[in-house]
Structure formats: structure tokens, C-alpha cells
N, C-alpha and C. Protein backbone atom coordinates (compact mmCIF):
# COMPACT_ATOMS: atom_id res chain seq x y z
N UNK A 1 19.45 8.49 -39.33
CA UNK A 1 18.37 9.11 -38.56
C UNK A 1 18.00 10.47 -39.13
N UNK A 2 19.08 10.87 -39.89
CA UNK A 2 18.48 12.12 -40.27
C UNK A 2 17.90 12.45 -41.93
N UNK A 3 17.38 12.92 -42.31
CA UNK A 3 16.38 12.89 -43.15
C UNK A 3 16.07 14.61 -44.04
N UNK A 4 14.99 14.40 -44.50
CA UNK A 4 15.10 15.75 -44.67
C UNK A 4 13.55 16.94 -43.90
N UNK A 5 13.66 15.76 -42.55
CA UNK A 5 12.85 16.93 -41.84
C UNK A 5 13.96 17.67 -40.51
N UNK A 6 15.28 17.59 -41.08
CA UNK A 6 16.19 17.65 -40.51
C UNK A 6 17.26 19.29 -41.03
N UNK A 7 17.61 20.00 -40.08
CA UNK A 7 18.27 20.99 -40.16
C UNK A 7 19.88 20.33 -39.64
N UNK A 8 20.76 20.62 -40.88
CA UNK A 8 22.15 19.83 -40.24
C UNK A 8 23.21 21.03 -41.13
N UNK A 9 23.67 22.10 -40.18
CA UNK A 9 25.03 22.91 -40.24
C UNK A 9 25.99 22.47 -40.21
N UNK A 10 26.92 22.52 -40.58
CA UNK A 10 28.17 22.47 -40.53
C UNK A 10 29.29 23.55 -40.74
N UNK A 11 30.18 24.13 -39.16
CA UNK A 11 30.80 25.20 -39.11
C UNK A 11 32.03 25.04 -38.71
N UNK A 12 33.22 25.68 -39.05
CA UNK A 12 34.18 25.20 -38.53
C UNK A 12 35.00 26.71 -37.65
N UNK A 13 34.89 27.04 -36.46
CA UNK A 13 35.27 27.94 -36.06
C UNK A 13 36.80 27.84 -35.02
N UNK A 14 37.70 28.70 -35.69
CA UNK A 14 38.82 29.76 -35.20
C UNK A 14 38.79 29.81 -33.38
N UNK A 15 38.46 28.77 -33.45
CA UNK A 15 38.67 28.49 -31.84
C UNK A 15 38.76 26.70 -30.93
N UNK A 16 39.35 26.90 -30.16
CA UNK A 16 39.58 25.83 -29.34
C UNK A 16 38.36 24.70 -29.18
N UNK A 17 38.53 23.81 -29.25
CA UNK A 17 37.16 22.85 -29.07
C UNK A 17 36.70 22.92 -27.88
N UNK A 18 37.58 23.40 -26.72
CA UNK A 18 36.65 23.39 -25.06
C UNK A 18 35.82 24.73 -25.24
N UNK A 19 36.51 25.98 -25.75
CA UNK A 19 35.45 27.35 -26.10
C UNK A 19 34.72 26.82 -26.80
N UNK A 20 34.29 25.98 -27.79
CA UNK A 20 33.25 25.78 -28.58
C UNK A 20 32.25 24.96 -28.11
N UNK A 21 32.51 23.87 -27.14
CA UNK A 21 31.94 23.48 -25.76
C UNK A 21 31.40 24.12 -24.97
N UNK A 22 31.76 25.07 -24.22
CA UNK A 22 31.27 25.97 -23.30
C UNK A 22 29.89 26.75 -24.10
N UNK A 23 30.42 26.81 -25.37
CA UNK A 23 29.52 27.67 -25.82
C UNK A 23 27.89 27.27 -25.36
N UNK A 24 28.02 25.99 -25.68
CA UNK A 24 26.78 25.01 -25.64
C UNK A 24 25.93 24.51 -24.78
N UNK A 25 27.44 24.66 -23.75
CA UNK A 25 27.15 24.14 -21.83
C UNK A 25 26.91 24.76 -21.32
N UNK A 26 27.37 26.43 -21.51
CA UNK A 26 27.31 27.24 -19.93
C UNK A 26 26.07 28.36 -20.08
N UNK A 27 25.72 28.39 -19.59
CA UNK A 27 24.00 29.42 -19.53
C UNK A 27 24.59 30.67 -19.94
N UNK A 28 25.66 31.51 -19.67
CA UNK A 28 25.85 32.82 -19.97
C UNK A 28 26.34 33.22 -21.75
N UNK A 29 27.31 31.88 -21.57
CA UNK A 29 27.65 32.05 -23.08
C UNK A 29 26.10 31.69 -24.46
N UNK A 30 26.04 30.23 -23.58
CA UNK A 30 23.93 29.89 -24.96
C UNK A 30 23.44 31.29 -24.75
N UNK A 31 23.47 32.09 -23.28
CA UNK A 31 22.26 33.07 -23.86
C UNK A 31 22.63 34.25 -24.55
N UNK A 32 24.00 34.43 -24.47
CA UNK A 32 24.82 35.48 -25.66
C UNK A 32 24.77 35.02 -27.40
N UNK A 33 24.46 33.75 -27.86
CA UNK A 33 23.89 33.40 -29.53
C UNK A 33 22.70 33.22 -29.55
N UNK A 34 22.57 32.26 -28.80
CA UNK A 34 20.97 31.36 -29.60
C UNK A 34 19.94 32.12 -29.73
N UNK A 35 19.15 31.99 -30.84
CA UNK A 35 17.76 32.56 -31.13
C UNK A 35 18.37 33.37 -32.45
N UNK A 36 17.42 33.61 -32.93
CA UNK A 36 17.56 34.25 -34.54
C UNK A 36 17.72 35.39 -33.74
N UNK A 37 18.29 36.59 -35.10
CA UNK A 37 19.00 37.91 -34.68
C UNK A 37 17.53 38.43 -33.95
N UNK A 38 17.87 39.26 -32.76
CA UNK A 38 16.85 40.42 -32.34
C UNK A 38 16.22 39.26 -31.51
N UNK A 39 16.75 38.19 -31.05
CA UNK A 39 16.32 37.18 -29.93
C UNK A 39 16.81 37.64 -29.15
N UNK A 40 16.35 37.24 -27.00
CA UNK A 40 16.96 37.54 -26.33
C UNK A 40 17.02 36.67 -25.87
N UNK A 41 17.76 35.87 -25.23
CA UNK A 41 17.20 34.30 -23.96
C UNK A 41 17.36 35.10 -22.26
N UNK A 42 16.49 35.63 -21.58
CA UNK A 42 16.24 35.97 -20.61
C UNK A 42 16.83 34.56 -19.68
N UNK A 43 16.09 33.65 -20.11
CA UNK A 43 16.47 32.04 -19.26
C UNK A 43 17.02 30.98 -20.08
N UNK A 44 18.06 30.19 -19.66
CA UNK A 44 18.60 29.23 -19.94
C UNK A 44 19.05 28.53 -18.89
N UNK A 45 18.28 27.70 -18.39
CA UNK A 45 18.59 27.40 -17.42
C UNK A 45 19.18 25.30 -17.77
N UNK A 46 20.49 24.84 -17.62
CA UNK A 46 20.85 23.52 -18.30
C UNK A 46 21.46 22.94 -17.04
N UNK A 47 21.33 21.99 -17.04
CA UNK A 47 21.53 20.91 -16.38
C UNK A 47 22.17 19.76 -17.62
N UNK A 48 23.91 20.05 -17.47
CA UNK A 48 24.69 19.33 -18.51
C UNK A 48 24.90 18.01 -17.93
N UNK A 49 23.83 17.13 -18.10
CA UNK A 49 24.40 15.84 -17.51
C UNK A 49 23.32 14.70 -18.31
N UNK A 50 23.98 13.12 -18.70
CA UNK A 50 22.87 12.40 -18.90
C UNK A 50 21.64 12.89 -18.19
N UNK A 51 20.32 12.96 -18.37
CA UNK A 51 18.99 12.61 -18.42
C UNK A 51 19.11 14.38 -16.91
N UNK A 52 19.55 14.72 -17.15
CA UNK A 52 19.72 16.68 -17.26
C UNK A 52 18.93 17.47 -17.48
N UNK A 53 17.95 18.08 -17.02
CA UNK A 53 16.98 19.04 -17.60
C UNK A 53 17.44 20.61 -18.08
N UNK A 54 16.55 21.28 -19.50
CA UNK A 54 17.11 22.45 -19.71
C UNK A 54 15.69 23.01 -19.88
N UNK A 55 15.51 24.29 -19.67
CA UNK A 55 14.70 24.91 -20.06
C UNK A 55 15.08 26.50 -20.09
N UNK A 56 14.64 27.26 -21.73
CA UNK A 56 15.37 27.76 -22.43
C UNK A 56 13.79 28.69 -23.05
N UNK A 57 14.39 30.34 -22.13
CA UNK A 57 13.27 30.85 -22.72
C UNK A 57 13.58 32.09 -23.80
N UNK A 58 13.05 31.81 -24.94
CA UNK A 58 13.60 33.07 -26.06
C UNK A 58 12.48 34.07 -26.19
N UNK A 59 12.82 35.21 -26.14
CA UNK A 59 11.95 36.25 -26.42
C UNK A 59 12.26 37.46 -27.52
N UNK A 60 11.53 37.74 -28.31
CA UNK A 60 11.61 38.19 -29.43
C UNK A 60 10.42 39.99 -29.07
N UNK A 61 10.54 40.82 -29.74
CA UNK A 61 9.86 41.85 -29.79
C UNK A 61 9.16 41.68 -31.33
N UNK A 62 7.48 41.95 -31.16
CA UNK A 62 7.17 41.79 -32.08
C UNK A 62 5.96 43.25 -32.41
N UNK A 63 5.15 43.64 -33.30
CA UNK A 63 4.34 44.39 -33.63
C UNK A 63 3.61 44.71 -31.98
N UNK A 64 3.21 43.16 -31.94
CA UNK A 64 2.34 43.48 -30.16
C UNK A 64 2.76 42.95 -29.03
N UNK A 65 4.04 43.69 -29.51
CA UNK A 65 4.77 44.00 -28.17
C UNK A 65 5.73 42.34 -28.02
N UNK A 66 6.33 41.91 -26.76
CA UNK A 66 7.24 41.45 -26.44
C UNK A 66 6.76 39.47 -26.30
N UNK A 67 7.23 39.32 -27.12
CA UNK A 67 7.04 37.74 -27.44
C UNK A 67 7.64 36.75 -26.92
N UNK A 68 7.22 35.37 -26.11
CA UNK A 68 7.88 34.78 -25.68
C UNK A 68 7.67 33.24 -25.82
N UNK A 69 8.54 32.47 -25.92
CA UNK A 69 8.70 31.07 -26.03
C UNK A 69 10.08 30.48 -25.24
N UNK A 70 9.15 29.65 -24.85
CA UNK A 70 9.38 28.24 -23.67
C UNK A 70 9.94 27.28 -24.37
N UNK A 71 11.43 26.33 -24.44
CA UNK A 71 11.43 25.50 -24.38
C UNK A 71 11.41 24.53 -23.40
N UNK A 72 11.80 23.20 -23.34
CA UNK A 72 12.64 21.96 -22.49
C UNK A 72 12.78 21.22 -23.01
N UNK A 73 13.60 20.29 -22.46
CA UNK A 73 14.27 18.93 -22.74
C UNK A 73 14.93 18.35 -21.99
N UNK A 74 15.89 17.29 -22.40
CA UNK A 74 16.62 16.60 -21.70
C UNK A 74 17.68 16.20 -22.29
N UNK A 75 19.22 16.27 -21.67
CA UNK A 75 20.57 15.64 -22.25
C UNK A 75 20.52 14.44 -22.27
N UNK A 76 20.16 13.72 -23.58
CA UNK A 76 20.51 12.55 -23.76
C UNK A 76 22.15 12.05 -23.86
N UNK A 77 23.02 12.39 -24.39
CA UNK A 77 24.62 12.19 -24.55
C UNK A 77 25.14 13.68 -23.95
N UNK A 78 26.06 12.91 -23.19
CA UNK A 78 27.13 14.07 -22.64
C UNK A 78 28.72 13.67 -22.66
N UNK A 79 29.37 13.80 -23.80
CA UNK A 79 30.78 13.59 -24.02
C UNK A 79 31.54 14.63 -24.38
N UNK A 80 32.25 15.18 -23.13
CA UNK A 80 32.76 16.76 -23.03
C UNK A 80 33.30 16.74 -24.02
N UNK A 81 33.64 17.93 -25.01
CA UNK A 81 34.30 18.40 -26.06
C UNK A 81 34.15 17.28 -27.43
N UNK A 82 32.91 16.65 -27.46
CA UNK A 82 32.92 15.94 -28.62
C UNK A 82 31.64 15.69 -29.28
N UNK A 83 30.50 15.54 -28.11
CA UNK A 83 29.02 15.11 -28.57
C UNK A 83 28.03 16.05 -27.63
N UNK A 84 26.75 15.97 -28.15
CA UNK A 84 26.06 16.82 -27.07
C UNK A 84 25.28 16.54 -27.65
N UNK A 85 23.72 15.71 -27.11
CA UNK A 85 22.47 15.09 -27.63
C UNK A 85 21.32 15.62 -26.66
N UNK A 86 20.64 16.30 -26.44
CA UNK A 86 19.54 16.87 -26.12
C UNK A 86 18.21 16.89 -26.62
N UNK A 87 16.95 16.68 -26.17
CA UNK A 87 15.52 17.12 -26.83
C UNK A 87 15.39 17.86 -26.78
N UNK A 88 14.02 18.76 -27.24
CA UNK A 88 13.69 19.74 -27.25
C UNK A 88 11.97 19.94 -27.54
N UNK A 89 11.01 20.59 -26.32
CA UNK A 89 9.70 20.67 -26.58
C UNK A 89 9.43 21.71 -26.62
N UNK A 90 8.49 22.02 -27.26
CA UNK A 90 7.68 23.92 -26.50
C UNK A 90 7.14 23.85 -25.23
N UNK A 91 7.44 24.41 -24.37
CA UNK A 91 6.75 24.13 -23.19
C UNK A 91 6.09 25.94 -22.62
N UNK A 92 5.72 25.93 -21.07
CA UNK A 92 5.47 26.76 -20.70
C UNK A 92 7.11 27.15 -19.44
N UNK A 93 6.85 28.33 -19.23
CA UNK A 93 7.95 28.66 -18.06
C UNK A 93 8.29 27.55 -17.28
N UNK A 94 7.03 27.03 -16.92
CA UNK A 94 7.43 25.56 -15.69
C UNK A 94 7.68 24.51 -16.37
N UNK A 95 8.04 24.41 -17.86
CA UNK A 95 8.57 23.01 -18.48
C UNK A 95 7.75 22.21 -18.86
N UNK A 96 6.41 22.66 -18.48
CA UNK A 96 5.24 21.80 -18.90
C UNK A 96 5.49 21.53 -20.77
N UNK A 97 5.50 20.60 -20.95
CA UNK A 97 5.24 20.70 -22.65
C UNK A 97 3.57 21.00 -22.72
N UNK A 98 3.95 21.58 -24.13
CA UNK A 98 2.56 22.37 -24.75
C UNK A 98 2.75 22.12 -26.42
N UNK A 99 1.71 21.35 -26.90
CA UNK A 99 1.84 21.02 -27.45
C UNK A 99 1.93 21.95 -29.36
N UNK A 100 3.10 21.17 -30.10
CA UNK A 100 2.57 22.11 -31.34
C UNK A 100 1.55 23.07 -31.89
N UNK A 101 1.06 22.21 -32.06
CA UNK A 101 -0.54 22.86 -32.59
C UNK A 101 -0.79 23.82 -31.51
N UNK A 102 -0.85 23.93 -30.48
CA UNK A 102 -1.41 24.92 -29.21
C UNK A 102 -0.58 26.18 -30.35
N UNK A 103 0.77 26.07 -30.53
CA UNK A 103 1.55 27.13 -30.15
C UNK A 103 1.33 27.66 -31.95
N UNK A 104 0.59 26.82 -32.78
CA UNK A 104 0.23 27.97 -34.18
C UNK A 104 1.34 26.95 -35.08
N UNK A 105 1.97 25.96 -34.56
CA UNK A 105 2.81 25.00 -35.44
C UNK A 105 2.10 24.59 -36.20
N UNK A 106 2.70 23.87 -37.41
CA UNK A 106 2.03 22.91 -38.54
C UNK A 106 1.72 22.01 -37.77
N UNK A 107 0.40 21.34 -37.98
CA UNK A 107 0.05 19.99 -37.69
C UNK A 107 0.54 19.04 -37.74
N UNK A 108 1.73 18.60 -38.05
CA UNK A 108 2.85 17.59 -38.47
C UNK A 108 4.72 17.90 -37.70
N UNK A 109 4.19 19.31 -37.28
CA UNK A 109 5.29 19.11 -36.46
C UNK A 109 5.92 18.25 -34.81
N UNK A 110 6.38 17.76 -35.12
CA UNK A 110 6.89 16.59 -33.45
C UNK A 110 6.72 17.43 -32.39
N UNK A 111 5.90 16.86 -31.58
CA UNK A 111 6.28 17.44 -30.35
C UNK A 111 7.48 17.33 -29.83
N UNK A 112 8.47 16.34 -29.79
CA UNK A 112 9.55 16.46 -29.50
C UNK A 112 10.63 16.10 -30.58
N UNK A 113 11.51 16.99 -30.39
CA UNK A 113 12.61 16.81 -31.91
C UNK A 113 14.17 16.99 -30.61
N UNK A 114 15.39 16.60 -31.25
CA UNK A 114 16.62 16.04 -30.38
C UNK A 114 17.64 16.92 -31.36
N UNK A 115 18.20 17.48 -30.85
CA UNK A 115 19.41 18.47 -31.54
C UNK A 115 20.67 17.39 -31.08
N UNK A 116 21.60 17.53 -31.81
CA UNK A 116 22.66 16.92 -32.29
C UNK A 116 23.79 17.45 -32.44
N UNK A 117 25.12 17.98 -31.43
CA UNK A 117 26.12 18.56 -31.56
C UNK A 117 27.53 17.95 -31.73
N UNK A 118 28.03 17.66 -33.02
CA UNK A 118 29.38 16.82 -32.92
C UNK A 118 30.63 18.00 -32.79
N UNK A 119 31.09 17.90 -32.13
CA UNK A 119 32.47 18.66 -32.47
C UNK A 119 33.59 17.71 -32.41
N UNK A 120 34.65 18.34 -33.68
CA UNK A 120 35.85 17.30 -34.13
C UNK A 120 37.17 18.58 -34.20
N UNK A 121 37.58 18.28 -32.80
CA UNK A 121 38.84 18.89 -32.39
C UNK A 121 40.22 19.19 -33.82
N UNK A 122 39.95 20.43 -34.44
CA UNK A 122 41.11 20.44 -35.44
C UNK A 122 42.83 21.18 -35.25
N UNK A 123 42.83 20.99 -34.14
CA UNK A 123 43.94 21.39 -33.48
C UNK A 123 44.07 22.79 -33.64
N UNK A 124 43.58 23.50 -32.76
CA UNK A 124 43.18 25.02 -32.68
C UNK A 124 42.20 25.29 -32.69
N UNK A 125 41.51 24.78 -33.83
CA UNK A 125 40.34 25.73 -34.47
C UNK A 125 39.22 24.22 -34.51
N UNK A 126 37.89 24.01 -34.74
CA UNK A 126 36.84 23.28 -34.10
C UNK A 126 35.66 23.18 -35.07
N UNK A 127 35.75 22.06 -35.64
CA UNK A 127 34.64 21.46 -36.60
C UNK A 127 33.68 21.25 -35.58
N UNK A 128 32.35 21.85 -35.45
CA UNK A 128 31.31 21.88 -35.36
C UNK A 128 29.82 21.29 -36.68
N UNK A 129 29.12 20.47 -35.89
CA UNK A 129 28.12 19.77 -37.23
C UNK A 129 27.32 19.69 -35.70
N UNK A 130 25.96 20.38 -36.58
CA UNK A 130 24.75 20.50 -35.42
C UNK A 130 23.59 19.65 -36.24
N UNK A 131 22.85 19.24 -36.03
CA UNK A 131 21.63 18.66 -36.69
C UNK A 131 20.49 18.55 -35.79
N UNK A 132 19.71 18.72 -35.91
CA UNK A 132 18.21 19.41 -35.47
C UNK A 132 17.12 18.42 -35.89
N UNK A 133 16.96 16.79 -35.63
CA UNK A 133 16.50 16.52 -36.08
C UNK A 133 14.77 16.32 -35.69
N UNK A 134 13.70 16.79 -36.97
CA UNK A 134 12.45 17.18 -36.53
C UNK A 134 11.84 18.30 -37.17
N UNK A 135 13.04 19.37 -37.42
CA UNK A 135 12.94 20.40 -38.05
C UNK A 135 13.08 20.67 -39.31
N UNK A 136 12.57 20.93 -40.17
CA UNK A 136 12.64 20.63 -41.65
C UNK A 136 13.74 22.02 -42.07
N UNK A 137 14.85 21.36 -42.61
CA UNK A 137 15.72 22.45 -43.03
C UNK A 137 14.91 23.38 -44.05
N UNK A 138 14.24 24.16 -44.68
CA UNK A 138 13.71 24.79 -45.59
C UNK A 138 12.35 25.12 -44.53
N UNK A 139 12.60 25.38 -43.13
CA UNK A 139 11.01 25.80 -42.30
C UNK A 139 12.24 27.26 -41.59
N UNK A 140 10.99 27.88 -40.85
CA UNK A 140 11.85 28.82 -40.37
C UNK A 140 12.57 28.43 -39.00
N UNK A 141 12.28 27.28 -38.42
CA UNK A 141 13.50 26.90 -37.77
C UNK A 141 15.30 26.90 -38.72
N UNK A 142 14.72 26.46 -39.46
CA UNK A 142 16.07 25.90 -40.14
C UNK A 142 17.18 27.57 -40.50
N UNK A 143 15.91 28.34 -40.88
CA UNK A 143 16.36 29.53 -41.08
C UNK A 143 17.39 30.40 -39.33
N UNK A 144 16.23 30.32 -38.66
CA UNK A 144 16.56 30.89 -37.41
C UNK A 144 17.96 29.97 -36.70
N UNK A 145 18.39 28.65 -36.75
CA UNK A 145 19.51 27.93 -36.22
C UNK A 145 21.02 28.66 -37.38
N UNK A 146 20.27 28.98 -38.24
CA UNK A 146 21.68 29.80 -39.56
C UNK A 146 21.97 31.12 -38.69
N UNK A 147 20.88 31.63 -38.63
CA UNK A 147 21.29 33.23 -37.59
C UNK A 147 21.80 33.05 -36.74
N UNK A 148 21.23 31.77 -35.82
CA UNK A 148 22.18 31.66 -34.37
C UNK A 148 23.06 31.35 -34.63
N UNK A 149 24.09 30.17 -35.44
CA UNK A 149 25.29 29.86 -35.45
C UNK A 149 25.94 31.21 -36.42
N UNK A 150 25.32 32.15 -36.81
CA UNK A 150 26.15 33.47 -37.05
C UNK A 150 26.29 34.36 -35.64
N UNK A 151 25.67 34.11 -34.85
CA UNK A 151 25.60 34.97 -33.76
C UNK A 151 26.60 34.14 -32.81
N UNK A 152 26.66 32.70 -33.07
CA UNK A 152 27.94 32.06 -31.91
C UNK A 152 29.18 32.77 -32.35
N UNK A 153 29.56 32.69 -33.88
CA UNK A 153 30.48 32.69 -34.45
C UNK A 153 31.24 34.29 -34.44
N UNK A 154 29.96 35.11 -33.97
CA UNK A 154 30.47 36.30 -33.82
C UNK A 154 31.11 36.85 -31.99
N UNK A 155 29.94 35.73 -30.96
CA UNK A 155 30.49 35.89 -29.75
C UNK A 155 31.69 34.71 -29.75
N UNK A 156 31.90 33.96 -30.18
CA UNK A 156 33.47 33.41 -30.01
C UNK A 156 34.57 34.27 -30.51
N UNK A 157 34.18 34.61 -31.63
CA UNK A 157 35.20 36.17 -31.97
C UNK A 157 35.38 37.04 -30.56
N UNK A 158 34.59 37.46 -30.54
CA UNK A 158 34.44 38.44 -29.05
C UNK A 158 35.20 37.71 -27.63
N UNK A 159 34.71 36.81 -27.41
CA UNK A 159 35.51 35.85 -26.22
C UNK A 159 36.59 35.62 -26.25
N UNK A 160 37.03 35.48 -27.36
CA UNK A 160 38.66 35.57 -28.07
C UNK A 160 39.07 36.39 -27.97
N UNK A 161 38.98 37.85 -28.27
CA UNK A 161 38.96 39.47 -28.11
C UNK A 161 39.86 39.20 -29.40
């Protein structure tokens, strides 16, 4: 399924596979990484369950002033400490999807693309492999998911103390 309009990391972090879980599941910890550096997620609001709603708002500061983007989706797979399958649209605050093109995307980008979280328990420490598929690794998504999994990797340090 995955291809090369596909962003696929692979990290292996110095921590427990349920902390590397949580990371993913719990609203306080997603809104302490995700988003490229100088992101904020004001909202993350998840519903961790088969067919689960999330909606996930990142805001960025830009030249004119304070920038914001809407996602949603839905948990397709939910297998604690091992899988985590979700969509993902642009939407507005209320979840409405809005489509690519509205939002200044390439004309060819999916309205909906499905992120992909395997984690493989290494007794302590936690193979993580994310894949993004929809997103062309070499677009600035692909760029911005590298910053965030530097920004998990630095709040699991921290959670760890």
C-alpha cells in the first residue's frame, strides 16, 4: 500500500512501548510533539477507539500573524501498544472537511490520506515505523512529520526526566 506518495519513518526510542503509546493516544502528550518546530496544537481532541473521531488543530505564527489548520479523521485500527491506523482530512474547527485545493494544496493531493503507527516492543526501548500514506515523502509534509518525531523524541526524554 505504500508507495512513494508515502512518508514512512522509522525510530527506535529509549523508552517503554506503553510511553511510546501514550504518546500517540493521550491529547496532552500529541499536543507536546506534533507539528513541525514553532507548531502549537491548541486542540487535539481523540477519540482512541475503532471508527473514533479526532480533530487536531495546529497553529503556526507566520509573517501575518497567527496561522491555523484543522484537521480530522477517524481510528481505523486500535491495538494498544502495537498498531494505530487513523485518517486524516483538512477540515474546519467543526470537522467539516475542506477540501485540498480550498486550502492552497497541489491539485493531486488526497483529500483523505491514513497515517500508520507500528510499534515493535524491544524490551525497554520501542521500534516505532510511522507511514503517512498520501503524503509524498520529498513534500513538506514529509519534511514537517521528521521535525515532529524530533520533537516526540525530545518530550519522551523529558517524561523520562
Amino acid at each position: 500500500m505504500t508507495d512513494t506518495k508515502s512518508v514512512v519513518i522509522e525510530r527506535t526510542f529509549n523508552a517503554p512501548v506503553d510511553l511510546v503509546w501514550s504518546m500517540w493516544t493521550e491529547s496532552e502528550h500529541f499536543q507536546a510533539w506534533y507539528g513541525p518546530m514553532g507548531a502549537k496544537i491548541p486542540v487535539a481532541n481523540m477519540d482512541v477507539r475503532i471508527g473514533g473521531k479526532r480533530l487536531v488543530c495546529m497553529e503556526m505564527e507566520t509573517p501575518n500573524g497567527t496561522m491555523q489548520m484543522w484537521f480530522c479523521g477517524e481510528y481505523r485500527e486500535v491495538v494498544v501498544n502495537e498498531r494505530l491506523v487513523y485518517t486524516e482530512s483538512m477540515s474546519d474547527e467543526n470537522g467539516n472537511v475542506i477540501s485540498p485545493a480550498d486550502m492552497g494544496m497541489p491539485a493531486d493531493h488526497p483529500e483523505t490520506t491514513e497515517v500508520v503507527v507500528e510499534l515493535v516492543d524491544l524490551g525497554g526501548s520501542t521500534k516505532m515505523t510511522m507511514t503517512h500514506i498520501g503524503v509524498p515523502a520529498d513534500s513538506p509534509g514529509g519534511s514537517g512529520w521528521a521535525m515532529a518525531l524530533d520533537k516526540l523524541e525530545a518530550h519522551i526524554a523529558t517524561t523520562l526526566g
